[in-house]
PDB file of N, CA and C in Angstrom:
ATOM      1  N   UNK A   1     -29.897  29.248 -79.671  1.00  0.00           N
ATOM      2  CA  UNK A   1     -31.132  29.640 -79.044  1.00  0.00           C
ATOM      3  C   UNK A   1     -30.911  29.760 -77.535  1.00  0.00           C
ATOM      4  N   UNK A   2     -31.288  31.077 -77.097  1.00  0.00           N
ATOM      5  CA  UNK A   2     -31.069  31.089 -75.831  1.00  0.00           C
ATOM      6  C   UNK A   2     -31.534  30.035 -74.562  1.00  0.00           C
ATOM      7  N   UNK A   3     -33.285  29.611 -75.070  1.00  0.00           N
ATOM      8  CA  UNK A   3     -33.759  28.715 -74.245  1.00  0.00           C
ATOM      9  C   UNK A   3     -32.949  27.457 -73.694  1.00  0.00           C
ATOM     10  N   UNK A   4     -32.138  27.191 -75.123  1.00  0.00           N
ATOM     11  CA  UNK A   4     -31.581  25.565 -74.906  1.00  0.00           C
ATOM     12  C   UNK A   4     -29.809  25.933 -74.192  1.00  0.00           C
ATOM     13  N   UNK A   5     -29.452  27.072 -74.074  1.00  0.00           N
ATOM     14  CA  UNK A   5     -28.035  27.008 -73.699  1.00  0.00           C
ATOM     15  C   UNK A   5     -28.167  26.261 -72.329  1.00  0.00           C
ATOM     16  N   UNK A   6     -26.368  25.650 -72.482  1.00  0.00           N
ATOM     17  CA  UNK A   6     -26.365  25.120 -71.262  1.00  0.00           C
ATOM     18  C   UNK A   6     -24.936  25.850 -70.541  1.00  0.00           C
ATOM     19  N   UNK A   7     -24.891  27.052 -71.039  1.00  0.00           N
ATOM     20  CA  UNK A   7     -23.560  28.467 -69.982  1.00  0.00           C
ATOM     21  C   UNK A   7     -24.210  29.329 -70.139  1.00  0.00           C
ATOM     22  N   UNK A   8     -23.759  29.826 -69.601  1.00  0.00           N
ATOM     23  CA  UNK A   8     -23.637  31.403 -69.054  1.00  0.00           C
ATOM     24  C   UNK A   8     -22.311  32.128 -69.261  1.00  0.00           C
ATOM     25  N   UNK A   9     -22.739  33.110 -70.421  1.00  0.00           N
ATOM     26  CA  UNK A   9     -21.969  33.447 -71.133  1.00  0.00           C
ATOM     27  C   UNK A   9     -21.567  35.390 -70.900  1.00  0.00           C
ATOM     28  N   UNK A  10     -20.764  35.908 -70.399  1.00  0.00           N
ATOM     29  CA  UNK A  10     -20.244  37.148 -70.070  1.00  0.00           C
ATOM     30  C   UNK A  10     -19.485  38.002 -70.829  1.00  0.00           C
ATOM     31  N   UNK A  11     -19.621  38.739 -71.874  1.00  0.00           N
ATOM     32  CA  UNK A  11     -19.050  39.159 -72.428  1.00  0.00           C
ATOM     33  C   UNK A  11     -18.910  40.959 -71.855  1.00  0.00           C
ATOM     34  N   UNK A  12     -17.903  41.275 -72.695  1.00  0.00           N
ATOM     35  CA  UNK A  12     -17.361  42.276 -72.248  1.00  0.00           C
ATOM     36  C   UNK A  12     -17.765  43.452 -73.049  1.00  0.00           C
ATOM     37  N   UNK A  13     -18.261  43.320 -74.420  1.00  0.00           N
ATOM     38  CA  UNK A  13     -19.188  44.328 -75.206  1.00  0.00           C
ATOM     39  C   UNK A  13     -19.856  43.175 -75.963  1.00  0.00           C
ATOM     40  N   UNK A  14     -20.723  44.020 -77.212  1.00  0.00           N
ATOM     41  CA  UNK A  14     -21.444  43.637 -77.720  1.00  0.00           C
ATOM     42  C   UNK A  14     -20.441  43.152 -79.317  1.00  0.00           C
ATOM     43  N   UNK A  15     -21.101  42.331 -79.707  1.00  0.00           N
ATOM     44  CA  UNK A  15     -20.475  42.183 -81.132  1.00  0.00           C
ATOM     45  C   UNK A  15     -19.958  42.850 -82.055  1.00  0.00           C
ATOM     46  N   UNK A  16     -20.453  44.213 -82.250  1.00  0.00           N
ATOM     47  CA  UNK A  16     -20.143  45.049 -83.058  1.00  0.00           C
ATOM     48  C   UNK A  16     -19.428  46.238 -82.185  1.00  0.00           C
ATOM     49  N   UNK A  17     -18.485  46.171 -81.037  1.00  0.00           N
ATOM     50  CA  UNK A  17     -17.749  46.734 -80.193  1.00  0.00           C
ATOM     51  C   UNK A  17     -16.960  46.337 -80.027  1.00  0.00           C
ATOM     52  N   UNK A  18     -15.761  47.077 -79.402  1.00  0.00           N
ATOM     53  CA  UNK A  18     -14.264  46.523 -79.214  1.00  0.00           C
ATOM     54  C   UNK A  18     -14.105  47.096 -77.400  1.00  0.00           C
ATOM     55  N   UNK A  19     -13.621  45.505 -77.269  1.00  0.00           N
ATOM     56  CA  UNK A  19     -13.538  45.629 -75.533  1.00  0.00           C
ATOM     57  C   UNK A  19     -12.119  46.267 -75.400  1.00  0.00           C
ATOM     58  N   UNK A  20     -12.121  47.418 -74.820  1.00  0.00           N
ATOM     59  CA  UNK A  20     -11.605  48.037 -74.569  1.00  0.00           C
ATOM     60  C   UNK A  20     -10.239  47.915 -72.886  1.00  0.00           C
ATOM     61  N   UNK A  21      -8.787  48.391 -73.089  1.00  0.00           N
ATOM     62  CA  UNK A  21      -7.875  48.201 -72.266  1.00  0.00           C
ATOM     63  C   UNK A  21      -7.339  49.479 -71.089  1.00  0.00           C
ATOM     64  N   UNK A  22      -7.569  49.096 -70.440  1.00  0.00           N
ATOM     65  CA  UNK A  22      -6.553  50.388 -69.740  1.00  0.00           C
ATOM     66  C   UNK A  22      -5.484  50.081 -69.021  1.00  0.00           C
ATOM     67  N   UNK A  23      -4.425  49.876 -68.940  1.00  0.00           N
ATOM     68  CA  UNK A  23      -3.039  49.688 -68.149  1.00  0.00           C
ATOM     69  C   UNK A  23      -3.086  48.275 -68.284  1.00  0.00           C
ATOM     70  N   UNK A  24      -3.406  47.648 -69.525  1.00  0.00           N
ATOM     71  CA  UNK A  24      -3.426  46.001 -69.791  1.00  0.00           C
ATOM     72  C   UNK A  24      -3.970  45.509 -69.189  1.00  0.00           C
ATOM     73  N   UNK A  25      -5.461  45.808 -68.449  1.00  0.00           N
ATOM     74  CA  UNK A  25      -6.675  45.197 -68.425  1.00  0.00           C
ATOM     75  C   UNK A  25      -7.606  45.712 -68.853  1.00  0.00           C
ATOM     76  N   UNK A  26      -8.686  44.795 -69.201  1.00  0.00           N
ATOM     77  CA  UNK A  26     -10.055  45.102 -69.648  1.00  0.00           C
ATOM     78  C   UNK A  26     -10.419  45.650 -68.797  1.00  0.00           C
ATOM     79  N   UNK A  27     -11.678  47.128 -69.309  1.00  0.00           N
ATOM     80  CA  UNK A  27     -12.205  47.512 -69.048  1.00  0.00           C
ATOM     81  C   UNK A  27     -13.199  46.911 -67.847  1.00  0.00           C
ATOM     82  N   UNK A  28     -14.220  45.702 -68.851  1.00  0.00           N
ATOM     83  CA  UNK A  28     -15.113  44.601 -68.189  1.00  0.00           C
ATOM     84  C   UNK A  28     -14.522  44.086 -66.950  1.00  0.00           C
ATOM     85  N   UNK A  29     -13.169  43.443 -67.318  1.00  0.00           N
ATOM     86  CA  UNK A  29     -12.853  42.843 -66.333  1.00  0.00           C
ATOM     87  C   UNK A  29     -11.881  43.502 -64.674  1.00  0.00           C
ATOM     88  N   UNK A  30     -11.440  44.829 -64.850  1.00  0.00           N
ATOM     89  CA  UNK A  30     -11.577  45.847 -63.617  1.00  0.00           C
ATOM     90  C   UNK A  30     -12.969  45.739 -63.523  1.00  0.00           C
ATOM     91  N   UNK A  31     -13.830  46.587 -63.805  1.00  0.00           N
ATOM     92  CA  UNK A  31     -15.151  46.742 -63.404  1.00  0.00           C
ATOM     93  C   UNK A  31     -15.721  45.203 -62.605  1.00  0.00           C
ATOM     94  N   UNK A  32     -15.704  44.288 -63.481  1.00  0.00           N
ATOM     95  CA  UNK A  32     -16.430  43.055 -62.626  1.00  0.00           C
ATOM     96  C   UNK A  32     -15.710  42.391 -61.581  1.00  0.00           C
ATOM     97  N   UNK A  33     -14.119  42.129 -61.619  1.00  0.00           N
ATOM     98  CA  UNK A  33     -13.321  42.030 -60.176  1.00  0.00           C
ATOM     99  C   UNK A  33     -13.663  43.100 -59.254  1.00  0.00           C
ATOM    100  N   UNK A  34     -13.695  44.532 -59.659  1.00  0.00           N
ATOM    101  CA  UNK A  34     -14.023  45.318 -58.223  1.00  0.00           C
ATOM    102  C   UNK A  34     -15.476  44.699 -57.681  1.00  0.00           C
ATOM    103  N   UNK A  35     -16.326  44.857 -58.470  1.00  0.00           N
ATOM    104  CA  UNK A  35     -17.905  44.771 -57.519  1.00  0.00           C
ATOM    105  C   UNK A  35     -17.332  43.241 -57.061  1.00  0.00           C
ATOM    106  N   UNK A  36     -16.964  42.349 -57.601  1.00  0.00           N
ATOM    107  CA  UNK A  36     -16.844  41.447 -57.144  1.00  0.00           C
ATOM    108  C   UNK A  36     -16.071  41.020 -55.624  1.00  0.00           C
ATOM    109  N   UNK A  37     -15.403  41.446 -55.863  1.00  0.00           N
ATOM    110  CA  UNK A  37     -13.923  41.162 -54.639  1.00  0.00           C
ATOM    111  C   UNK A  37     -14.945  42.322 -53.638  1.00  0.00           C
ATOM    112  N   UNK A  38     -15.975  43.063 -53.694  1.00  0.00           N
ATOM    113  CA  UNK A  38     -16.548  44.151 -52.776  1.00  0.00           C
ATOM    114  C   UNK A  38     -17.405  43.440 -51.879  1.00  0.00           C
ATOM    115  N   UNK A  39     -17.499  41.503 -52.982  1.00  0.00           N
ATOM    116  CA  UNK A  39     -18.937  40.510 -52.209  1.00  0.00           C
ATOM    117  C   UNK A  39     -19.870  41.055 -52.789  1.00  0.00           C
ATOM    118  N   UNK A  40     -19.983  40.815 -53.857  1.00  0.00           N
ATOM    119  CA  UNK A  40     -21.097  41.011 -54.773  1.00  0.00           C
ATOM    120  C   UNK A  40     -21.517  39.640 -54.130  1.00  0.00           C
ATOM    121  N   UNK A  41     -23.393  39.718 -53.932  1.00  0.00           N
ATOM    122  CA  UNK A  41     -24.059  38.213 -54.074  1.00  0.00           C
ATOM    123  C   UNK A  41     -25.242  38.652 -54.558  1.00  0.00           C
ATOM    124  N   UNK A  42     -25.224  39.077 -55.951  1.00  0.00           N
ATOM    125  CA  UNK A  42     -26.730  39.402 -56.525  1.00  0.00           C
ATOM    126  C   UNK A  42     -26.879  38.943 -57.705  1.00  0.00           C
ATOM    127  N   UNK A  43     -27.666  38.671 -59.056  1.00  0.00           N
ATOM    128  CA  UNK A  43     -27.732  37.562 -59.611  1.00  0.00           C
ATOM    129  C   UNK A  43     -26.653  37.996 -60.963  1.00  0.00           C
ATOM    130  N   UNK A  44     -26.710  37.055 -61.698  1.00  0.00           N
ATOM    131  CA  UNK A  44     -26.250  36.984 -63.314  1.00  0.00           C
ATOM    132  C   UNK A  44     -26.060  38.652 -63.760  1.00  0.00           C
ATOM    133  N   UNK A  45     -27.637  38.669 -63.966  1.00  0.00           N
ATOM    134  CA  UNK A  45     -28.172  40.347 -64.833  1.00  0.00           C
ATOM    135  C   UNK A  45     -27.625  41.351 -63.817  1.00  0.00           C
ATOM    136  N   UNK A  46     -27.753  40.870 -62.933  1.00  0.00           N
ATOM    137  CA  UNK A  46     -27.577  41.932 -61.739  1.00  0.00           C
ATOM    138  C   UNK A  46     -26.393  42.413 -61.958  1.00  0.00           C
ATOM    139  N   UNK A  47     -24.760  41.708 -61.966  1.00  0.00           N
ATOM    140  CA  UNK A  47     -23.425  41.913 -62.182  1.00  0.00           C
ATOM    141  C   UNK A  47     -23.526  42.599 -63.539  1.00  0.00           C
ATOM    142  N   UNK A  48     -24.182  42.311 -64.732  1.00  0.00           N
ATOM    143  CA  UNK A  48     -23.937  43.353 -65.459  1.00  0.00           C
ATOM    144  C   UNK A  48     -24.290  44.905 -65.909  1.00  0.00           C
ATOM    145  N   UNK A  49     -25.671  44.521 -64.606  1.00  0.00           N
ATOM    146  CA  UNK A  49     -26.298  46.205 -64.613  1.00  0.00           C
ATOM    147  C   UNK A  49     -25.335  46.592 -64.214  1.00  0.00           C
ATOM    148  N   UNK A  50     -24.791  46.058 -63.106  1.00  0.00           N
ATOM    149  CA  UNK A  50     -24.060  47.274 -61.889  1.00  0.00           C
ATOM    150  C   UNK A  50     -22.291  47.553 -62.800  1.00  0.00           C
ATOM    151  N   UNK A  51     -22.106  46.404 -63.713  1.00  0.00           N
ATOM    152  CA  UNK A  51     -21.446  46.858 -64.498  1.00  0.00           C
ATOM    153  C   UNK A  51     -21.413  48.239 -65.292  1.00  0.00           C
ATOM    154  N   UNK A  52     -22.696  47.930 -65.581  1.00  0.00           N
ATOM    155  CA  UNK A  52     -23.165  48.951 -66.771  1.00  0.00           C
ATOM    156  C   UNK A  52     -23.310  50.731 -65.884  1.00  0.00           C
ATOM    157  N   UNK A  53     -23.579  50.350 -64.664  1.00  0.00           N
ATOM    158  CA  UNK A  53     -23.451  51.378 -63.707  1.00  0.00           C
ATOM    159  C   UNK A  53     -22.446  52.380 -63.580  1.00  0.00           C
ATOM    160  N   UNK A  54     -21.539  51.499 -63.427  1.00  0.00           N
ATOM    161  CA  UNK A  54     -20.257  52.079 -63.078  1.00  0.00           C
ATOM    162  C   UNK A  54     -19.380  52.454 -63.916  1.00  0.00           C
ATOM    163  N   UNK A  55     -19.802  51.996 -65.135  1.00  0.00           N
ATOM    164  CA  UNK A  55     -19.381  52.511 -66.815  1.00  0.00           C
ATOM    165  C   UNK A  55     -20.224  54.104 -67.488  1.00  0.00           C
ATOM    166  N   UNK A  56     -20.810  54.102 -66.338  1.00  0.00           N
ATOM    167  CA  UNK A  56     -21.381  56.035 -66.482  1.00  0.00           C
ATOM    168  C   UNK A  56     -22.457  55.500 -67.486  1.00  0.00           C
ATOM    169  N   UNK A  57     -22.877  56.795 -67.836  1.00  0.00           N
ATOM    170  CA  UNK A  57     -23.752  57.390 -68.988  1.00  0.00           C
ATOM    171  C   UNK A  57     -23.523  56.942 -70.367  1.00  0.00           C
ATOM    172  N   UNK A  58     -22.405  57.161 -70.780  1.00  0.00           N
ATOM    173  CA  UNK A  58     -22.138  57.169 -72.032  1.00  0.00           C
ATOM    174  C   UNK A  58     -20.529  56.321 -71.935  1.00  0.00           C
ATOM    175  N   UNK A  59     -20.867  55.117 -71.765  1.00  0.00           N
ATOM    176  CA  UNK A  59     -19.751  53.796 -71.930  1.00  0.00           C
ATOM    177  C   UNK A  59     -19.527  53.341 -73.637  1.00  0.00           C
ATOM    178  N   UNK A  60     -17.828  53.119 -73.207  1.00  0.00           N
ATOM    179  CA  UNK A  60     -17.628  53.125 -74.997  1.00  0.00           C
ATOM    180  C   UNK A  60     -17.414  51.476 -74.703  1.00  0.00           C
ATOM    181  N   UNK A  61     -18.499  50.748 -73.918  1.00  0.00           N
ATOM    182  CA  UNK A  61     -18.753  49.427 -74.766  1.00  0.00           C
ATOM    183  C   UNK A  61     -19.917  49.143 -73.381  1.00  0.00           C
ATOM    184  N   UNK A  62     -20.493  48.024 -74.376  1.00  0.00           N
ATOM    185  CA  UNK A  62     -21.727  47.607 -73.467  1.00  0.00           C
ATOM    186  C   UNK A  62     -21.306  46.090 -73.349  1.00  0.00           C
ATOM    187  N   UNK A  63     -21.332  45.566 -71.804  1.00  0.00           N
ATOM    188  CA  UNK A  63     -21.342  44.375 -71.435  1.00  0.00           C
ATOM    189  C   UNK A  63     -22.557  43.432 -71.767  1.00  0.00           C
ATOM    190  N   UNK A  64     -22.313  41.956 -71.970  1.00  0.00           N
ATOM    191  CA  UNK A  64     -23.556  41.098 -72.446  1.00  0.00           C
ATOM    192  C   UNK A  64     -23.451  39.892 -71.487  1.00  0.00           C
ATOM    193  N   UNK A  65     -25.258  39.604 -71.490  1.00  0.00           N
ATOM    194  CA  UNK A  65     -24.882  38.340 -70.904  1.00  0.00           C
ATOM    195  C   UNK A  65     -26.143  37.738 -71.695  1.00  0.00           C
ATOM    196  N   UNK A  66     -25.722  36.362 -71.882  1.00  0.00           N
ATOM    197  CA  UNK A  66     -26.058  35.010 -72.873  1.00  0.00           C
ATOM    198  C   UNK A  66     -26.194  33.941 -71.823  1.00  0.00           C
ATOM    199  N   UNK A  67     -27.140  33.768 -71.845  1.00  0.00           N
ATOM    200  CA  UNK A  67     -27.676  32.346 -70.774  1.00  0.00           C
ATOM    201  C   UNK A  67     -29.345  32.271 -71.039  1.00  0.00           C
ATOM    202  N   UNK A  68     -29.699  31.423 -70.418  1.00  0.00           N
ATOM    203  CA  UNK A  68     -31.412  31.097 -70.005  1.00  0.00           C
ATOM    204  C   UNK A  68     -31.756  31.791 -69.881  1.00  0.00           C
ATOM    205  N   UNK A  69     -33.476  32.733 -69.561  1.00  0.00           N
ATOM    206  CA  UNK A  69     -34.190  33.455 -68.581  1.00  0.00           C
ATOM    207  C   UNK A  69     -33.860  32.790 -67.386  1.00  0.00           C
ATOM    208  N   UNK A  70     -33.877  31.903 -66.998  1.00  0.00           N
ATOM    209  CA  UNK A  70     -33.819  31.573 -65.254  1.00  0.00           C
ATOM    210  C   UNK A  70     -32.121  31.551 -65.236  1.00  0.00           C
ATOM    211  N   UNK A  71     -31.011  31.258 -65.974  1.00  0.00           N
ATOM    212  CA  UNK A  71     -29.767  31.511 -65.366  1.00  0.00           C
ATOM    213  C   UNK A  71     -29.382  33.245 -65.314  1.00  0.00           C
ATOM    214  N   UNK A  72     -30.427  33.904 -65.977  1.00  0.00           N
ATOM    215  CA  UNK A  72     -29.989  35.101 -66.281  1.00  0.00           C
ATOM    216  C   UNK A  72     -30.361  35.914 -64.356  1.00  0.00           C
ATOM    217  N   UNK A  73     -31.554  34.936 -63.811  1.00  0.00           N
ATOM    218  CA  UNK A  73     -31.722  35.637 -62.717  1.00  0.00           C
ATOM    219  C   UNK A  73     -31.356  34.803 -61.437  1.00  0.00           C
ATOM    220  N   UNK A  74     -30.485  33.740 -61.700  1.00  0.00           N
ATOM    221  CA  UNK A  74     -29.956  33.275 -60.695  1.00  0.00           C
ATOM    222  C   UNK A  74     -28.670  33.611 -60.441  1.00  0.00           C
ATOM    223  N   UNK A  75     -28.528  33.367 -59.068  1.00  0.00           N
ATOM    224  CA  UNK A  75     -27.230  33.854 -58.176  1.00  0.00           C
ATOM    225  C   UNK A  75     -26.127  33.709 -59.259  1.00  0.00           C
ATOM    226  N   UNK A  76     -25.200  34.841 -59.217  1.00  0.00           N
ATOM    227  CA  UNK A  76     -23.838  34.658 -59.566  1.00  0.00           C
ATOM    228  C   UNK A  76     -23.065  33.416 -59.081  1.00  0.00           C
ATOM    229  N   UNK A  77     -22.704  32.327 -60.023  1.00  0.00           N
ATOM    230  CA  UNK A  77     -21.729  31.469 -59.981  1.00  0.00           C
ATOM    231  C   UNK A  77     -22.194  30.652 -58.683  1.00  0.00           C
ATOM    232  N   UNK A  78     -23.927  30.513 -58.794  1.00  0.00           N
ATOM    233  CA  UNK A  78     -24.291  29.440 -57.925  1.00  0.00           C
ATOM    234  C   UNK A  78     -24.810  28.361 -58.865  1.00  0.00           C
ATOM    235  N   UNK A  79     -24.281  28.002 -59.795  1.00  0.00           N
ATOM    236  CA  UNK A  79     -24.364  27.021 -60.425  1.00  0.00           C
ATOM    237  C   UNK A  79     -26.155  26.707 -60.425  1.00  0.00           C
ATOM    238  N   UNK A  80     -26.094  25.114 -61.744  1.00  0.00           N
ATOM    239  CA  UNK A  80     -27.637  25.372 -61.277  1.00  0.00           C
ATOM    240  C   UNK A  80     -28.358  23.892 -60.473  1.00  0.00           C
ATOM    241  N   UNK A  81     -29.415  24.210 -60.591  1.00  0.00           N
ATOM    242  CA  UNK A  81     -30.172  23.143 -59.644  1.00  0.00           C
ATOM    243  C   UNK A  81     -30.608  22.425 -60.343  1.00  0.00           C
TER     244      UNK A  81
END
């Protein structure tokens, strides 16, 4: 149940998708080191819209994120209060 988790959970597609490689990295994980290392400071959901951004129109996998409503809109990797 989402209410009771206690992570925050990032996945790289959805369950019924295959996370995908290019030059022996993930897809997800180029995409989320660039915005990242760019100083990303915007929340949880936020890193995976802009994921989902930069994966165009028609992305052959969709990123997930699994946490709380309130970890979903708090700061990236500001832990919680």
């Amino acid at each position: 149940n989402p209410a009771n988790m206690k992570q925050i959970v990032l996945s790289a597609c959805r369950s019924d998708e295959v996370a995908y490689e290019i030059d022996g990295q993930g897809v997800f994980t180029r995409h989320a080191t660039e915005i990242i290392r760019g100083g990303w400071k915007g929340s949880n959901i936020g890193l995976i819209n802009e994921i989902e951004e930069v994966m165009g129109d028609r992305p052959i996998q969709h990123p997930q994120l699994d946490s709380t409503r309130a970890d979903r809109t708090r700061k990236f990797l500001s832990g919680r209060r």
